[in-house]
Protein backbone atom coordinates (compact mmCIF):
# COMPACT_ATOMS: atom_id res chain seq x y z
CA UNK A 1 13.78 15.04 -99.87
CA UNK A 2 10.13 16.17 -99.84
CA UNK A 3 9.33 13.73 -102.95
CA UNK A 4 10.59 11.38 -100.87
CA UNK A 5 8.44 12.23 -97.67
CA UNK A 6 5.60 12.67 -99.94
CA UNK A 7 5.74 9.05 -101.84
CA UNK A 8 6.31 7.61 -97.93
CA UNK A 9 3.23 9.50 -97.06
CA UNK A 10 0.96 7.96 -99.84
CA UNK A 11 2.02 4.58 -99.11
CA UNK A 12 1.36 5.20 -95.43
CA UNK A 13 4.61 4.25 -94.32
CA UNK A 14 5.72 5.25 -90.73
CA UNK A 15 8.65 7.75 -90.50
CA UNK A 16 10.93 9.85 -88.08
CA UNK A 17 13.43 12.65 -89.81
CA UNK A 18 16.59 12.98 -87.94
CA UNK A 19 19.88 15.18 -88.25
CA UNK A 20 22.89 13.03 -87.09
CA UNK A 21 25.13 14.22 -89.87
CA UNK A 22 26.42 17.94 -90.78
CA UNK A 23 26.06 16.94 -94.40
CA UNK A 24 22.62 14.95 -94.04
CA UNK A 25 19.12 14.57 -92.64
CA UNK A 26 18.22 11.21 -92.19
CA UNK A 27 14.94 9.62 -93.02
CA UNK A 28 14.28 6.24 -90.69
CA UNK A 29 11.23 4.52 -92.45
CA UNK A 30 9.80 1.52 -90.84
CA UNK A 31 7.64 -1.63 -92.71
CA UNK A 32 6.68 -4.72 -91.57
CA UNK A 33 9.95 -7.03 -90.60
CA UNK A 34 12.21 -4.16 -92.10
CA UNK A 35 13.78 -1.07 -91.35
CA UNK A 36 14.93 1.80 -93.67
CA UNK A 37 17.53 4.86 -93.22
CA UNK A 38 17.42 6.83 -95.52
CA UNK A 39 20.12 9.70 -96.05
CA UNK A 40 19.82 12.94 -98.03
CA UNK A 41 22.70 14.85 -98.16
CA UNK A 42 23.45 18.23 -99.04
CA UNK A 43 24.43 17.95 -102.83
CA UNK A 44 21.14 15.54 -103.20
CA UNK A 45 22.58 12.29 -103.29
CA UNK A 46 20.98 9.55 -101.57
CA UNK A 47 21.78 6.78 -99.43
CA UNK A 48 19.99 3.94 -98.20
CA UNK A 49 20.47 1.07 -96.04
CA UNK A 50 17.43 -1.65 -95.50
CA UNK A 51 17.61 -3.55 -92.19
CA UNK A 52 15.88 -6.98 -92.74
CA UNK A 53 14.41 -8.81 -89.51
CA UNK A 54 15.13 -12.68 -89.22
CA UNK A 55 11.90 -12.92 -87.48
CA UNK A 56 13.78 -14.15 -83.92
CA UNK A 57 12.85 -12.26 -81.18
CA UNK A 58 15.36 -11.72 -78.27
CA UNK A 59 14.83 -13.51 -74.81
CA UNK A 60 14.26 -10.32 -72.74
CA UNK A 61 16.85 -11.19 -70.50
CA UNK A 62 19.46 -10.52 -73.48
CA UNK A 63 18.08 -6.38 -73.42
CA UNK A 64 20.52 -5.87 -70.79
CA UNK A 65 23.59 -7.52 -71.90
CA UNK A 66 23.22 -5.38 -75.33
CA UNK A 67 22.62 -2.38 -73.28
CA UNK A 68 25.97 -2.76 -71.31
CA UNK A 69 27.76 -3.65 -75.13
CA UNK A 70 26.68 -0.14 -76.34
CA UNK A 71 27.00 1.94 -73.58
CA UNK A 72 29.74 4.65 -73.74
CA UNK A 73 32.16 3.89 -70.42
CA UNK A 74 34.32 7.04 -71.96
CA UNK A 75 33.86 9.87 -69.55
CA UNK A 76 34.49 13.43 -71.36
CA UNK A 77 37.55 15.44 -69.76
CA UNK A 78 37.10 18.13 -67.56
């Protein structure tokens, strides 16, 4: 993982690290147009996923409507 870190360093390439998975960190890079996760489990092997950007942007209006699709209605039990 720190090779990794290191080679997104020298290329100057934005990053946040992240621990969503028991068996994982996760690496989010971000470039121009294109977004990167990056996953580095616990026996080494990695995975990565590249998000590519159509270049549309979003009427504003649509934030909320996307908002409402992902939100979690589930309340937890008592």
């Amino acid at each position: 993982m720190l090779d990794i870190l290191k080679r997104l360093d020298d290329a100057k390439i934005a990053y946040t690290i992240s621990y969503h998975r028991s068996d994982a960190v996760s690496i989010c890079a971000t470039v121009p147009g294109e977004r990167w996760e990056i996953d580095v489990l616990s026996d080494g092997e990695i995975d990565f996923e590249r998000f590519v950007s159509d270049g549309h942007l979003g009427d504003p209006s649509e934030l909320e409507t996307y908002i409402l699709k992902f939100t979690d209605t589930d309340e937890a039990p008592e």
